[in-house]
Protein backbone atom coordinates (compact mmCIF):
# COMPACT_ATOMS: atom_id res chain seq x y z
CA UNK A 1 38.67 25.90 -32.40
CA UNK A 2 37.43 27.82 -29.56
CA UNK A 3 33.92 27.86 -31.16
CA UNK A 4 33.14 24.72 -31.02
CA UNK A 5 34.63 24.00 -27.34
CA UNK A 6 32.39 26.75 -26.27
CA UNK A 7 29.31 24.64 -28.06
CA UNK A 8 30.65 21.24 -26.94
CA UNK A 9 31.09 22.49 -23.33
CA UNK A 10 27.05 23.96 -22.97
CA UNK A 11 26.06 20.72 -24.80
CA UNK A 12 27.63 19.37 -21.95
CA UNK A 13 26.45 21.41 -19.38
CA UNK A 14 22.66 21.04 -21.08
CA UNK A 15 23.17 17.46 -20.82
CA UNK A 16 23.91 17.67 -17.06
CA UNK A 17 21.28 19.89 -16.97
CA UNK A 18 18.52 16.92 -18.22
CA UNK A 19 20.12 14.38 -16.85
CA UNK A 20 19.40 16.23 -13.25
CA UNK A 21 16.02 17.17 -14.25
CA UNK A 22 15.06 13.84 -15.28
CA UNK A 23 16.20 12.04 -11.98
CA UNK A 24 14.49 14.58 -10.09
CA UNK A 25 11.07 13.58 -11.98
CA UNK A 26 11.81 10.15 -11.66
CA UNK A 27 12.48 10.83 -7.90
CA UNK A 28 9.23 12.64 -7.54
CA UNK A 29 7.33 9.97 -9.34
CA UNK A 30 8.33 7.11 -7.05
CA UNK A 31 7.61 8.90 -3.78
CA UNK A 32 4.21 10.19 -5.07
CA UNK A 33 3.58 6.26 -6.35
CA UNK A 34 4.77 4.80 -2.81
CA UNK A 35 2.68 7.33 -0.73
CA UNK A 36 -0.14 5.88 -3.01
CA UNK A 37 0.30 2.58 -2.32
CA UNK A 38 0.13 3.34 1.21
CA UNK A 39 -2.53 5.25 1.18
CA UNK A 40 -4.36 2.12 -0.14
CA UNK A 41 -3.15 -0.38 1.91
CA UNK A 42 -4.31 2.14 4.62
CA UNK A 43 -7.32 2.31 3.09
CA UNK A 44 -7.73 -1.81 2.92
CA UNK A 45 -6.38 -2.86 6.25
CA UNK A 46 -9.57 -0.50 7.77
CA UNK A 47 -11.68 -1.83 5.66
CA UNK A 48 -10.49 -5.60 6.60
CA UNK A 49 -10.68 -4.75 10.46
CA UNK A 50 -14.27 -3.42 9.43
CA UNK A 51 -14.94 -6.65 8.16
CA UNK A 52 -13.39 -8.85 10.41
CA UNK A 53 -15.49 -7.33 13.18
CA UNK A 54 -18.48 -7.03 11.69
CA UNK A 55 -17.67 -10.85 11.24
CA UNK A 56 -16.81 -11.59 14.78
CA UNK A 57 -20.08 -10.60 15.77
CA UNK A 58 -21.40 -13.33 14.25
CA UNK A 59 -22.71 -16.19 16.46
CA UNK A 60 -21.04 -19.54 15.03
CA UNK A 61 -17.36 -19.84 13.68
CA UNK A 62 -16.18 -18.04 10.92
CA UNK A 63 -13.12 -19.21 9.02
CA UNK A 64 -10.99 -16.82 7.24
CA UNK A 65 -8.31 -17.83 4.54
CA UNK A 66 -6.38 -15.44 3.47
CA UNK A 67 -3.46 -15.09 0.68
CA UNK A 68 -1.52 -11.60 -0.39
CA UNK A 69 1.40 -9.92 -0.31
CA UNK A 70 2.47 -10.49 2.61
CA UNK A 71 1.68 -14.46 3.06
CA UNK A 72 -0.57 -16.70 3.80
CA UNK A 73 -2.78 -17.07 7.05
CA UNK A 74 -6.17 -18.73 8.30
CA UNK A 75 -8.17 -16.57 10.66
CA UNK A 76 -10.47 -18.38 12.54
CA UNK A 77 -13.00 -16.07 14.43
CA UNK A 78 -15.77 -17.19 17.10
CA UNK A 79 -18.53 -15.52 17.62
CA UNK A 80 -20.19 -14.59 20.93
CA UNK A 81 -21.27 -17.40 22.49
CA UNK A 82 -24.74 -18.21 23.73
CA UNK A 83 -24.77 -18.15 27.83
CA UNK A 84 -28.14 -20.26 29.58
CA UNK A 85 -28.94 -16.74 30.62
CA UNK A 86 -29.46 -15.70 27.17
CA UNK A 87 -31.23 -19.18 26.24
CA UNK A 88 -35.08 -18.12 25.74
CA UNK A 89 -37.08 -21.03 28.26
């Protein structure tokens, strides 16, 4: 009888054992995942502000609509203007 609580109790304790392992991968695999996914949306929002000023330079109006994650918006960007100084006569 003592056999086999000796077996049932490191079954137990090898069960603990993966149990803990396995939440620590899963652990480790969401954190690496969300520093991802900010590293990206890092990544996009410079490239966006690239954009959007490259845009803005722009003589005219430029109308931005945009739709993601986070909502909805319309950007609406003027460029620089024209002054009479800068009119060629």
């Amino acid at each position: 009888m003592e056999h086999i609580s000796e077996e049932l109790f490191s079954a137990a304790v090898a069960v603990a054992g993966g149990l803990g392992v396995s939440g620590l991968v899963r652990a480790w695999i969401r954190h690496r995942t969300r520093l991802q996914l900010e590293r990206e949306r890092s990544v996009r929002t410079a490239a966006r502000a690239a954009g959007l000023a490259r845009l803005a330079r722009r003589q005219g109006t430029v109308r931005i609509d945009e739709q993601d994650q986070d909502g909805h918006r319309v950007v609406e960007l003027r460029g620089p203007s024209r002054t009479a100084a800068e009119d060629p006569a």
